[in-house]
C-alpha atoms as a PDB file:
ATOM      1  CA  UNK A   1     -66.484  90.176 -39.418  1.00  0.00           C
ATOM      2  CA  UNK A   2     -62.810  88.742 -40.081  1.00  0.00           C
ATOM      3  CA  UNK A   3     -61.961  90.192 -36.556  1.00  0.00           C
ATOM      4  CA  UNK A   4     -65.003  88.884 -34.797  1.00  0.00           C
ATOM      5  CA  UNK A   5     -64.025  84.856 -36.466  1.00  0.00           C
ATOM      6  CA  UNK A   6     -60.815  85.625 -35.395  1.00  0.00           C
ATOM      7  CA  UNK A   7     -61.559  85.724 -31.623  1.00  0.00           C
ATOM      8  CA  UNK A   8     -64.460  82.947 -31.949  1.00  0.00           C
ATOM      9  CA  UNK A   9     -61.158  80.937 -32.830  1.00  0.00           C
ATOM     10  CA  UNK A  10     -59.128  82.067 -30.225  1.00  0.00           C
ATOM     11  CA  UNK A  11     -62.072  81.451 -27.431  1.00  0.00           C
ATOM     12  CA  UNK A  12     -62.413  77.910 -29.103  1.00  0.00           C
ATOM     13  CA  UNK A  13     -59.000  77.354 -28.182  1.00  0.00           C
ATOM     14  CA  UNK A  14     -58.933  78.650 -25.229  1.00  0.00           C
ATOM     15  CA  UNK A  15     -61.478  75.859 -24.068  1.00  0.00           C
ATOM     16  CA  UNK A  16     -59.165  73.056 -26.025  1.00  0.00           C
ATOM     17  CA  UNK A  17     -56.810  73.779 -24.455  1.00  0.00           C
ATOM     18  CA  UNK A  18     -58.907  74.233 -20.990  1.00  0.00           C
ATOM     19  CA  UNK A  19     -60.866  70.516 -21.751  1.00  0.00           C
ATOM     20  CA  UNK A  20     -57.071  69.110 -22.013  1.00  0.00           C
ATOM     21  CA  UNK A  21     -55.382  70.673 -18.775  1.00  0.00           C
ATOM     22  CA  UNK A  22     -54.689  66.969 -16.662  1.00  0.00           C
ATOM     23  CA  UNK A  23     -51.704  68.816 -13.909  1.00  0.00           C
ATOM     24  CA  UNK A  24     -52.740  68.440 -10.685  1.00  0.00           C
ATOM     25  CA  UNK A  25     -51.971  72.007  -9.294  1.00  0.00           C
ATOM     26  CA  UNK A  26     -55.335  72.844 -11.003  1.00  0.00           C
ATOM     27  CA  UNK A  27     -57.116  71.329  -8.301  1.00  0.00           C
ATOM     28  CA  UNK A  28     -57.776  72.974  -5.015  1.00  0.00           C
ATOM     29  CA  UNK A  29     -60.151  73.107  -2.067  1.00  0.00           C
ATOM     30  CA  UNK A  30     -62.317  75.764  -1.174  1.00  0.00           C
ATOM     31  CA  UNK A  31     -65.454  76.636   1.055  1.00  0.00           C
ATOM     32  CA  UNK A  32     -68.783  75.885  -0.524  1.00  0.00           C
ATOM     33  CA  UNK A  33     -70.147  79.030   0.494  1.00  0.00           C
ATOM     34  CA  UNK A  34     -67.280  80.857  -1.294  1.00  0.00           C
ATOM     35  CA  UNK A  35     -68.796  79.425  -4.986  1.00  0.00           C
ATOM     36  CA  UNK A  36     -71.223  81.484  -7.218  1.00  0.00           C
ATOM     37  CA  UNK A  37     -73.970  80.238  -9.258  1.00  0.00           C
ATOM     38  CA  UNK A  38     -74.293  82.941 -11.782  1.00  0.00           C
ATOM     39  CA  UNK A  39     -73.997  80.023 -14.594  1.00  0.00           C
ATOM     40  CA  UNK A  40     -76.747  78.004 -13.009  1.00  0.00           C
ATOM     41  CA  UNK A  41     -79.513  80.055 -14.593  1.00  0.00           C
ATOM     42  CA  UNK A  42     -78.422  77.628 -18.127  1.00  0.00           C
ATOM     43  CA  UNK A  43     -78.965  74.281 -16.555  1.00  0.00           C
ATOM     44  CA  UNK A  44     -82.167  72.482 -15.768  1.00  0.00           C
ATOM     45  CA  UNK A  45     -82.881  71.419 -11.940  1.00  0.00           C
ATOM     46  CA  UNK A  46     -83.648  67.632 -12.026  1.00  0.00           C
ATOM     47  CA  UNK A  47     -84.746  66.447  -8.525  1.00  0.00           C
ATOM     48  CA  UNK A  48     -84.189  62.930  -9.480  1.00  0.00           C
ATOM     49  CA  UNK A  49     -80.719  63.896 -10.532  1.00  0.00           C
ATOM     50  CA  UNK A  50     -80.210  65.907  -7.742  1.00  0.00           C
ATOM     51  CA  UNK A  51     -81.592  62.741  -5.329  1.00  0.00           C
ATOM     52  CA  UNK A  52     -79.326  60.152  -7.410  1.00  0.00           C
ATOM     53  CA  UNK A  53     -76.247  62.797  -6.688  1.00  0.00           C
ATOM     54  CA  UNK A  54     -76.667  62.786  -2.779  1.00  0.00           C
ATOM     55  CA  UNK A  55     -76.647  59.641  -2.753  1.00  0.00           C
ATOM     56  CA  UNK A  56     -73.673  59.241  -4.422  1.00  0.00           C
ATOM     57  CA  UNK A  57     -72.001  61.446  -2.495  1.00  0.00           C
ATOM     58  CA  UNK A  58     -73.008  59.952   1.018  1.00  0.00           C
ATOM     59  CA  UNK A  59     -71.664  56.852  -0.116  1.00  0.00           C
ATOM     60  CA  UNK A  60     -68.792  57.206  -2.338  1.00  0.00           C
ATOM     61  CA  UNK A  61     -67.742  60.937  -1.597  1.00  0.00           C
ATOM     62  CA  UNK A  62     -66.725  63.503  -4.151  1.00  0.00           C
ATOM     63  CA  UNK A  63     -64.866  61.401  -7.047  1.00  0.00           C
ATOM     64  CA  UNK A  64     -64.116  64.386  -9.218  1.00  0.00           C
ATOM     65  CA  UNK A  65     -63.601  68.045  -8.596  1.00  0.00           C
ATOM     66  CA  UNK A  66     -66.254  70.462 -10.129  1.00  0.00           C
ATOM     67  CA  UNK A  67     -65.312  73.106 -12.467  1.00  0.00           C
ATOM     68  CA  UNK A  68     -65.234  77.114 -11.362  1.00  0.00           C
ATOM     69  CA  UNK A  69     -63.919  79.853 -13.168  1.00  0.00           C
ATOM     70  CA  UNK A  70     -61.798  82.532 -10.801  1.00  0.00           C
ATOM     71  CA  UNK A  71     -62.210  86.372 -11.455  1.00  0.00           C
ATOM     72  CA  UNK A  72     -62.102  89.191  -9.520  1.00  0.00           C
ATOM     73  CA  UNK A  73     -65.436  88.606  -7.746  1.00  0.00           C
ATOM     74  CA  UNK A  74     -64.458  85.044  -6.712  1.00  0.00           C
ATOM     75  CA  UNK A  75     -65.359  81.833  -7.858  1.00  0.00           C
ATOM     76  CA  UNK A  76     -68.627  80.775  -9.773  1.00  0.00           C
ATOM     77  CA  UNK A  77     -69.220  77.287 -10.785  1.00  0.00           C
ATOM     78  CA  UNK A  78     -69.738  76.542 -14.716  1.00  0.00           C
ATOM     79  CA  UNK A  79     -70.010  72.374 -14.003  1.00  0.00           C
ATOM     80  CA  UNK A  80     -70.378  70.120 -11.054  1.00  0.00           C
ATOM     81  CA  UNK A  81     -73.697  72.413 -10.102  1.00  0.00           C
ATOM     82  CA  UNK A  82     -75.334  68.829  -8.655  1.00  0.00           C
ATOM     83  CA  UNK A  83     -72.672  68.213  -7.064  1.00  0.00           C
ATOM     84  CA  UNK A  84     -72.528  71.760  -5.595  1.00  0.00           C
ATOM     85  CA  UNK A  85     -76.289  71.290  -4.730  1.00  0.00           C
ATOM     86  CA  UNK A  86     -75.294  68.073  -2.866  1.00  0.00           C
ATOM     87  CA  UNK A  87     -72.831  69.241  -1.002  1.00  0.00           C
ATOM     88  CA  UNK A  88     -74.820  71.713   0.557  1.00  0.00           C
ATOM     89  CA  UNK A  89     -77.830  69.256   1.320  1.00  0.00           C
ATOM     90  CA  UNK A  90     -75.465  67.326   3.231  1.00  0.00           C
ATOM     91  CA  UNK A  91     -73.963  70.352   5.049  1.00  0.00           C
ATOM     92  CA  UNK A  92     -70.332  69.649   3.475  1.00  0.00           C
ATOM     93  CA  UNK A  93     -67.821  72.756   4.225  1.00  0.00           C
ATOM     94  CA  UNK A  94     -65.087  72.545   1.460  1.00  0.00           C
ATOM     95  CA  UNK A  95     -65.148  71.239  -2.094  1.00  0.00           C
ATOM     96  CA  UNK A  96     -62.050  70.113  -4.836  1.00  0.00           C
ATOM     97  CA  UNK A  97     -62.685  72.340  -7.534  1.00  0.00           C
ATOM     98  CA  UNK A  98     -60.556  72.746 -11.282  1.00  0.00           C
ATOM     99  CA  UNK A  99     -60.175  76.317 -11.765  1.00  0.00           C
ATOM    100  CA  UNK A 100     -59.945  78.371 -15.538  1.00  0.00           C
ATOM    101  CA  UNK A 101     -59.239  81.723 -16.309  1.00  0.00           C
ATOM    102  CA  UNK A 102     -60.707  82.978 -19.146  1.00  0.00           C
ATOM    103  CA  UNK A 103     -63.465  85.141 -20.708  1.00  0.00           C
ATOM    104  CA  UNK A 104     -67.503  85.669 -19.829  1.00  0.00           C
ATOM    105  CA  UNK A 105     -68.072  83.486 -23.673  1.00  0.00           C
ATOM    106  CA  UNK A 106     -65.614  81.084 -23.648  1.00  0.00           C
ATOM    107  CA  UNK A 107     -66.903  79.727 -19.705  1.00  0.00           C
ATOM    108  CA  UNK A 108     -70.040  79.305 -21.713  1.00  0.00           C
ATOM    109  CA  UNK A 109     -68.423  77.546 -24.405  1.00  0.00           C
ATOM    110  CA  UNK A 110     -66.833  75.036 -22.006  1.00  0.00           C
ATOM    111  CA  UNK A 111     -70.307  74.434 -20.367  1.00  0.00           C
ATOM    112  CA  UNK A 112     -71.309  73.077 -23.493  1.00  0.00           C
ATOM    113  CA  UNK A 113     -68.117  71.342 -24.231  1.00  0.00           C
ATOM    114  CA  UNK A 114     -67.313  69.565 -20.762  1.00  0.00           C
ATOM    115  CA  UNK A 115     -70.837  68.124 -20.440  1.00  0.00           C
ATOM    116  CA  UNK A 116     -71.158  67.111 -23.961  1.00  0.00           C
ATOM    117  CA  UNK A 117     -67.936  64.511 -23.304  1.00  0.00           C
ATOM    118  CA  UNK A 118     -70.045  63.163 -20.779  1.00  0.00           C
ATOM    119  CA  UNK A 119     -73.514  63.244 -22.518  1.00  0.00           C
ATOM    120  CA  UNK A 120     -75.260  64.917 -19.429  1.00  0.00           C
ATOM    121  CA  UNK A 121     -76.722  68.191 -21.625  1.00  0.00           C
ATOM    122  CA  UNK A 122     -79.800  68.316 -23.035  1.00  0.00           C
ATOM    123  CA  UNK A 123     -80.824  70.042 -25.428  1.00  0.00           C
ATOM    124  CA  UNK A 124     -82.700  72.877 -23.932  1.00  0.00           C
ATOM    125  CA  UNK A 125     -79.410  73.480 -21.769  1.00  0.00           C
ATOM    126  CA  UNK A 126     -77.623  74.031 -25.166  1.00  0.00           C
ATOM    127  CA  UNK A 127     -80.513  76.908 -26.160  1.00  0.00           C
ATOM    128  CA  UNK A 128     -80.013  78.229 -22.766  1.00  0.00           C
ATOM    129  CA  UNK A 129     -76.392  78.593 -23.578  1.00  0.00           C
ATOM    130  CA  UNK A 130     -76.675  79.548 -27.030  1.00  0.00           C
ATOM    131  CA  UNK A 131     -79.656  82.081 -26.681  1.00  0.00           C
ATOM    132  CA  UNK A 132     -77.137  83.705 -23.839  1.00  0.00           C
ATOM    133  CA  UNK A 133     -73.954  83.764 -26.585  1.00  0.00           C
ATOM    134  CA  UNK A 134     -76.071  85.320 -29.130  1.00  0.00           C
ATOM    135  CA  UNK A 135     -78.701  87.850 -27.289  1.00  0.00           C
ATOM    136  CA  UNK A 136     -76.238  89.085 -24.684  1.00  0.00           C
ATOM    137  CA  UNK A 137     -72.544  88.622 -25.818  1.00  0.00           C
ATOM    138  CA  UNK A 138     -73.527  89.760 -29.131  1.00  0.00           C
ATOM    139  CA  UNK A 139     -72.225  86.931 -31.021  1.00  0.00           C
ATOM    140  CA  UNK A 140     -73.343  86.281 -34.391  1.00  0.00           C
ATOM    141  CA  UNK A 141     -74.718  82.849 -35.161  1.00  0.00           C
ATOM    142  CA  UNK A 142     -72.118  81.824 -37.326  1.00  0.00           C
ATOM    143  CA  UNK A 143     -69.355  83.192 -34.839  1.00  0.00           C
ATOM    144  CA  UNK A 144     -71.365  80.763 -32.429  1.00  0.00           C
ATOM    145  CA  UNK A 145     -71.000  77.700 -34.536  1.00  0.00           C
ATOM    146  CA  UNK A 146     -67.378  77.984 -35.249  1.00  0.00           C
ATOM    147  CA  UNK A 147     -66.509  78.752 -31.613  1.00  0.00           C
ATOM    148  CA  UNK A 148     -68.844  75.280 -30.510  1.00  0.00           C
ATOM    149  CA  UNK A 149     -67.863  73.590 -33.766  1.00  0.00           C
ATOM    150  CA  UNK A 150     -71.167  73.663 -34.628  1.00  0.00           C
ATOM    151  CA  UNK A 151     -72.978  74.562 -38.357  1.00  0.00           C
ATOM    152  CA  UNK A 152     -74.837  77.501 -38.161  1.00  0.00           C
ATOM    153  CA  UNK A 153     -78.502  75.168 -38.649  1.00  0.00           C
ATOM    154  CA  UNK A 154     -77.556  73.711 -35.335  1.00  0.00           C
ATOM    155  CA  UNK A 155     -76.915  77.116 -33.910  1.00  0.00           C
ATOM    156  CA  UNK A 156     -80.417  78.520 -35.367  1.00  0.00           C
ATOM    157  CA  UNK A 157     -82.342  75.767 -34.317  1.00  0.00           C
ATOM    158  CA  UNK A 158     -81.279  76.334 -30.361  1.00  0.00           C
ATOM    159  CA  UNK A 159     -82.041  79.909 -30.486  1.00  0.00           C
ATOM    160  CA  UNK A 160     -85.476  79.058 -31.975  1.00  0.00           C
ATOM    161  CA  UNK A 161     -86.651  76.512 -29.470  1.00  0.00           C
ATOM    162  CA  UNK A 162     -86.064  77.855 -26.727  1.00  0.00           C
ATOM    163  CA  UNK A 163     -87.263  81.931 -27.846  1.00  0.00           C
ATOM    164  CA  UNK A 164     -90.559  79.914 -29.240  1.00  0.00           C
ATOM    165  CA  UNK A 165     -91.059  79.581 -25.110  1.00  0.00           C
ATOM    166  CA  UNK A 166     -92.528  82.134 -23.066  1.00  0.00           C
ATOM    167  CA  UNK A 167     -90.373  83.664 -20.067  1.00  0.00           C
ATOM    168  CA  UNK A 168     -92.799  81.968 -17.570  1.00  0.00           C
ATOM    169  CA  UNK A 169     -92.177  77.936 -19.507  1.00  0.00           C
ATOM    170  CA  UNK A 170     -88.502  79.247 -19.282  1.00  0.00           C
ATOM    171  CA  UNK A 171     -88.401  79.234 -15.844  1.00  0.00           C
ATOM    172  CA  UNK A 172     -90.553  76.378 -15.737  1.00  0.00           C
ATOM    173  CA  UNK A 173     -88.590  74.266 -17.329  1.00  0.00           C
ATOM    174  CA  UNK A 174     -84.867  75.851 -15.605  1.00  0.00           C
ATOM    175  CA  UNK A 175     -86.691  75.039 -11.665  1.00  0.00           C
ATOM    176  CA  UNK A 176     -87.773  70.894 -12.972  1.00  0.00           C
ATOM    177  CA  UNK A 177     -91.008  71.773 -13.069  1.00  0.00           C
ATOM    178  CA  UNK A 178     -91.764  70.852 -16.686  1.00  0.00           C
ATOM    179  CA  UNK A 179     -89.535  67.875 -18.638  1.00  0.00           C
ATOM    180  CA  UNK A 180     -87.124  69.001 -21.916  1.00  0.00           C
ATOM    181  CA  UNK A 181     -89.918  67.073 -24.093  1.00  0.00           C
ATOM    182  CA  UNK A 182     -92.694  68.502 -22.953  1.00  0.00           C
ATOM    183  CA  UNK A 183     -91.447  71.836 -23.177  1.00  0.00           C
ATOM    184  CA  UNK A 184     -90.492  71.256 -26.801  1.00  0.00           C
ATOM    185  CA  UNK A 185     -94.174  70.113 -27.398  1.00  0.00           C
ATOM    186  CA  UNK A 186     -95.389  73.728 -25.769  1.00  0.00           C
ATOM    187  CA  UNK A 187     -92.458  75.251 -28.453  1.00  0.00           C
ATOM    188  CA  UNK A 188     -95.278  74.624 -30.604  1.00  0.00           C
ATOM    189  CA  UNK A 189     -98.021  76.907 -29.267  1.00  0.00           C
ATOM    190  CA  UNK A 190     -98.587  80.240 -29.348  1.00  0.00           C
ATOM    191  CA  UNK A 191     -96.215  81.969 -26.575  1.00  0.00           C
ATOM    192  CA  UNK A 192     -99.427  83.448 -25.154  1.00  0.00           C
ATOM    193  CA  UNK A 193    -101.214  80.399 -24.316  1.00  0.00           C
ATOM    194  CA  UNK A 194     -98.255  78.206 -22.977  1.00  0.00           C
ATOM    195  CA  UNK A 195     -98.977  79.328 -19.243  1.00  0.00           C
ATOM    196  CA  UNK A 196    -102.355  78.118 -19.423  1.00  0.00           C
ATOM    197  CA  UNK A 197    -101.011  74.778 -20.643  1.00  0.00           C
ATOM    198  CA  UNK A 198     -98.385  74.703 -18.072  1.00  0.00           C
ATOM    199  CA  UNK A 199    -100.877  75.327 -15.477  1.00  0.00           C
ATOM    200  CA  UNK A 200    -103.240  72.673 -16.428  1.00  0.00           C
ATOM    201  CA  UNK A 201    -100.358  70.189 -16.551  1.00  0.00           C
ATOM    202  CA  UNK A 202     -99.369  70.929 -13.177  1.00  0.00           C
ATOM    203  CA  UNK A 203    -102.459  70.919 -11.693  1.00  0.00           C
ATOM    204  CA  UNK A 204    -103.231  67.698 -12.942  1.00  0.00           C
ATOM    205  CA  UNK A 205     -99.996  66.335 -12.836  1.00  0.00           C
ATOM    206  CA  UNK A 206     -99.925  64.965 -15.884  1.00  0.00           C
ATOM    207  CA  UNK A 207     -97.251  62.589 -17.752  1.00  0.00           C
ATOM    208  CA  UNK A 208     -94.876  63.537 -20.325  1.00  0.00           C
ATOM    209  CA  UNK A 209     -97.224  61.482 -22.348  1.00  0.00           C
ATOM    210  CA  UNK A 210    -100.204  62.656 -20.841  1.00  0.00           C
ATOM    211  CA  UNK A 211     -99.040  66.272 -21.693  1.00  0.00           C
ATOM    212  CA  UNK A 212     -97.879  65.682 -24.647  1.00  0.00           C
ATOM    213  CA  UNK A 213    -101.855  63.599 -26.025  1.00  0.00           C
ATOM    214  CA  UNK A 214    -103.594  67.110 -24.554  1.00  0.00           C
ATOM    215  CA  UNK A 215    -100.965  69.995 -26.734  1.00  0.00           C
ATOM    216  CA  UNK A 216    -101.326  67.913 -29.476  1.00  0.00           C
ATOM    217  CA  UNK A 217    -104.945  67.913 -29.271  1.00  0.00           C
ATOM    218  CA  UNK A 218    -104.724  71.689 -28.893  1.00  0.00           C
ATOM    219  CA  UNK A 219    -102.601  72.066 -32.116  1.00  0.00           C
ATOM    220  CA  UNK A 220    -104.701  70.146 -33.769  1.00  0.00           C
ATOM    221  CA  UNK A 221    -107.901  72.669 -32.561  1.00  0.00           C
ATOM    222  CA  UNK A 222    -109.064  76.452 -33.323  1.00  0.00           C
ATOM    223  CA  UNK A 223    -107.348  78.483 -30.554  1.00  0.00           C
ATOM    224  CA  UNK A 224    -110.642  80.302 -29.410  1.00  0.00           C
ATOM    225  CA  UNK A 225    -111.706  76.423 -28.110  1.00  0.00           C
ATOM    226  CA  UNK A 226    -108.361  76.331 -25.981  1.00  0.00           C
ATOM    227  CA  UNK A 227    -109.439  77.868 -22.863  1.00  0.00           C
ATOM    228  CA  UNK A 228    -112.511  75.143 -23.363  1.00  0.00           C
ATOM    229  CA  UNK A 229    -110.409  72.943 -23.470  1.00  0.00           C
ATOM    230  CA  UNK A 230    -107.750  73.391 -20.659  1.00  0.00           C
ATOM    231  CA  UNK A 231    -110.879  73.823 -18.169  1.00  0.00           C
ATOM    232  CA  UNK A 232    -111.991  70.366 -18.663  1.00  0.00           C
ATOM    233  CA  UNK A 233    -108.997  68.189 -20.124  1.00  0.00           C
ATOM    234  CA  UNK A 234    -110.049  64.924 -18.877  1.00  0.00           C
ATOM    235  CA  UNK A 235    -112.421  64.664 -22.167  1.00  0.00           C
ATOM    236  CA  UNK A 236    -108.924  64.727 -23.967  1.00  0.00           C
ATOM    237  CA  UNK A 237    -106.812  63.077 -21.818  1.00  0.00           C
ATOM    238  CA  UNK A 238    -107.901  59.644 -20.306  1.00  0.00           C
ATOM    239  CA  UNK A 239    -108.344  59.302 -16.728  1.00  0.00           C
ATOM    240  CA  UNK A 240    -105.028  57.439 -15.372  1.00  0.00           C
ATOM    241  CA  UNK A 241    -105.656  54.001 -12.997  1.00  0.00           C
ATOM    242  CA  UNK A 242    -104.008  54.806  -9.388  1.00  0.00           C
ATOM    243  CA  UNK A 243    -101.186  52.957  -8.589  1.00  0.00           C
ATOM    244  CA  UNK A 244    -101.641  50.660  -6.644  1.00  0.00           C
ATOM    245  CA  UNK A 245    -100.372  51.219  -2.858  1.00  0.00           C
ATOM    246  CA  UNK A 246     -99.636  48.657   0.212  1.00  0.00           C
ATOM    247  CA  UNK A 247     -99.779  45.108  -0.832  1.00  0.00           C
ATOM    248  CA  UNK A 248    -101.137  45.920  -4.394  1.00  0.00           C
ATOM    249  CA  UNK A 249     -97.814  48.044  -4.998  1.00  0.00           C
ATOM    250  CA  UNK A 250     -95.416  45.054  -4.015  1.00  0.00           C
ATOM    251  CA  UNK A 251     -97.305  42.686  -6.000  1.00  0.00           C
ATOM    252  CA  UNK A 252     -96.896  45.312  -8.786  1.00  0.00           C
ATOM    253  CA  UNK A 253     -93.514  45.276  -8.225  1.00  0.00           C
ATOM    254  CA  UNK A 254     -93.004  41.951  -7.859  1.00  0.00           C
ATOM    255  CA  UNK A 255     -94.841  41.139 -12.006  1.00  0.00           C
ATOM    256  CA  UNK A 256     -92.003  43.813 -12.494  1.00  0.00           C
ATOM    257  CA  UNK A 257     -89.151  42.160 -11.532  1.00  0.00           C
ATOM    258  CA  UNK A 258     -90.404  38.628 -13.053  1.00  0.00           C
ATOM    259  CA  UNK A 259     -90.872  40.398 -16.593  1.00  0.00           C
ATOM    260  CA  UNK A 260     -87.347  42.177 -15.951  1.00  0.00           C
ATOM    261  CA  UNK A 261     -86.063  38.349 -15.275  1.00  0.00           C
ATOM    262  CA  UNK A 262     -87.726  36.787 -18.619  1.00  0.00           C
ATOM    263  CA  UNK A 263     -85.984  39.347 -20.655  1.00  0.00           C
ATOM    264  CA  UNK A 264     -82.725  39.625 -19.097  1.00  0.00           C
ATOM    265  CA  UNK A 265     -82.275  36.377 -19.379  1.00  0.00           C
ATOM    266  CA  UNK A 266     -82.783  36.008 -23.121  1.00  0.00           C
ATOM    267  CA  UNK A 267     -79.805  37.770 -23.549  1.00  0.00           C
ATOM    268  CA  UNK A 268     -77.581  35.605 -21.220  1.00  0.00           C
ATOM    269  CA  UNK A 269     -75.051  32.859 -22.506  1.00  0.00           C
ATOM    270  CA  UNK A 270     -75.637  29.054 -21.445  1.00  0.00           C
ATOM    271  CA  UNK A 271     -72.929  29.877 -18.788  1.00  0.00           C
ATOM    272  CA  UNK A 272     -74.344  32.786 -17.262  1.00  0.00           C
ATOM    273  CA  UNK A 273     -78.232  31.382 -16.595  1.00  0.00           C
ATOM    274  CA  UNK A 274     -76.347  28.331 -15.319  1.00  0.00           C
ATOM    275  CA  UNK A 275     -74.995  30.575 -12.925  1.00  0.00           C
ATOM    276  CA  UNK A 276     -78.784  32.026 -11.893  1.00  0.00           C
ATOM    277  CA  UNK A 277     -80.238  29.201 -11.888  1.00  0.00           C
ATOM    278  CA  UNK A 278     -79.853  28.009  -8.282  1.00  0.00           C
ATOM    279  CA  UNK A 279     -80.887  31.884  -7.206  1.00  0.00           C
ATOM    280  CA  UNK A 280     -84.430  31.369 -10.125  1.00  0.00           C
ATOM    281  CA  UNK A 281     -85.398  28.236  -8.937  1.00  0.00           C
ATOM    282  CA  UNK A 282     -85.192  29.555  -5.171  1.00  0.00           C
ATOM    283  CA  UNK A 283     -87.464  32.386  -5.966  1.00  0.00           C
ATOM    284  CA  UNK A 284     -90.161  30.206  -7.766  1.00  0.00           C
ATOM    285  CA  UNK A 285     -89.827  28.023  -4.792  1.00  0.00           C
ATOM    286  CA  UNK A 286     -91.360  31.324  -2.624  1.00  0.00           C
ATOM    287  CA  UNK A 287     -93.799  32.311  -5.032  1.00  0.00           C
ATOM    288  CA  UNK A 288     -94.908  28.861  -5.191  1.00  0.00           C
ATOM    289  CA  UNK A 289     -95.895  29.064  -1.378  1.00  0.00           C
ATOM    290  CA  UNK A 290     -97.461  31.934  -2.151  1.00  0.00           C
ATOM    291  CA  UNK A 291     -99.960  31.069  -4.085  1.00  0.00           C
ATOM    292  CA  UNK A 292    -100.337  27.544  -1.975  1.00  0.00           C
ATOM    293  CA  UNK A 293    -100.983  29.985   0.681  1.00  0.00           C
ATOM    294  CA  UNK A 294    -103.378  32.433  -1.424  1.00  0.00           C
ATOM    295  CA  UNK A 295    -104.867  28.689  -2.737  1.00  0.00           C
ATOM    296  CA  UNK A 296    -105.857  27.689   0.639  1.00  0.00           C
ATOM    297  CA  UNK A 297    -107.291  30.289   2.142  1.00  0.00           C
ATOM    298  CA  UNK A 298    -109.984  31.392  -0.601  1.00  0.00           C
END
């Protein structure tokens, strides 16, 4: 036990001292195609993301190298993997990439650490990695929470949520298919009637909140009714109003940006809405012959 706290120290350091490497020889360019994605299996596609990334990288370009770790079968990516994923939508050849050398459990470690400097890890993502630490590197959960600097409640919580899922929600949840919070609501069902759930929410295409109103309704019933139940959900869940499309959706859209105004501008100085006020006045000016419009020909 000594031994094994020993080396949880030593891999802890290892990504200190890793997180604080700022020379430039680090960074280097290399062909997308030569990067692995062994380490993507503990992070969460996010279309959105992903859309929000290519984007950014068709306008601005890549701002800051991505993060691989080099070993004798190449190079495989432990952060930057929407930026990776960009790159290759946009059919970019070569990539600036930080490179580390060091062990299976401490690339792990420095998943959790480099994204959690950034905020840009959920929680789930942590389970992935933790579950991975514990089940397959055979780390103990205390050995765990001294190599994250975590306590050993925070360590035991990950592993829980995310073993509570089935395999299937697992891989749910890793493609995008289901959000983080409403696979922490299915956490709370039996593991053999989570694919059911999942199904029904994707058929239907339901909300976060909408999911969320028909689990809790199942948690809150006999689980003999839940097949009832998931055949006919609508009796739990309320039918949703369709957005509005065409001319509805602008107008929409337009009672959006007016109630984004009014609030915005409560928290403005005197200076600043004397700045906005030529551009407010302007707008009610076109709405205004709107409605003169609208007026005169009903």
């Amino acid at each position: 036990m000594i031994a094994k706290r020993g080396l949880a120290r030593f891999w802890r350091r290892g990504v200190i001292n890793f997180l604080r490497m700022k020379e430039p020889f680090c960074i280097e360019e290399i062909a997308v195609s030569e990067i692995g994605e062994k380490y993507g299996v503990y992070r969460i596609v996010s279309p959105r993301a992903d859309a929000a990334m290519v984007k950014s990288i068709r306008k601005y370009g890549q701002i800051s190298p991505v993060v691989c770790v080099k070993g004798k079968d190449g190079y495989e990516l432990i952060d930057g993997f929407k930026r990776l994923r960009a790159f290759r939508s946009l059919n970019q050849t070569v990539l600036r990439i930080k490179t580390i050398g060091v062990s299976v459990r401490v690339c792990k470690a420095a998943m959790l650490q480099l994204n959690w400097s950034g905020r840009s890890i959920n929680e789930m993502e942590e389970a992935l990695v933790v579950q991975s630490l514990h089940r397959e590197d055979g780390l103990s959960q205390i050995e765990i929470g001294v190599l994250l600097g975590r306590d050993k409640s925070w360590v035991s919580r990950r592993i829980s949520l995310i073993e509570r899922l089935s395999e299937e929600v697992q891989e749910d949840i890793r493609l995008g298919l289901i959000s983080v919070m409403t696979g922490r609501d299915l956490s709370k069902l039996p593991r053999g009637n989570q694919k059911e759930a999942v199904d029904t929410i994707l058929k239907r295409r339901y909300t976060t909140r909408e999911a969320a109103k028909l689990i809790g309704y199942l948690l809150s019933r006999p689980k003999w009714e839940y097949a009832s139940i998931l055949a006919s959900p609508w009796e739990v869940v309320e039918p949703r109003e369709p957005r509005p499309r065409g001319f509805g959706a602008k107008l929409l859209s337009f009672r959006e940006i007016c109630q984004g105004v009014s609030e915005g501008a409560q928290k403005c100085n005197p200076e600043q809405r004397r700045g906005l006020s030529s551009l407010i006045e302007g707008a009610i000016d076109s709405a205004e012959e709107v409605l003169k419009v609208l007026r005169a020909g009903s």
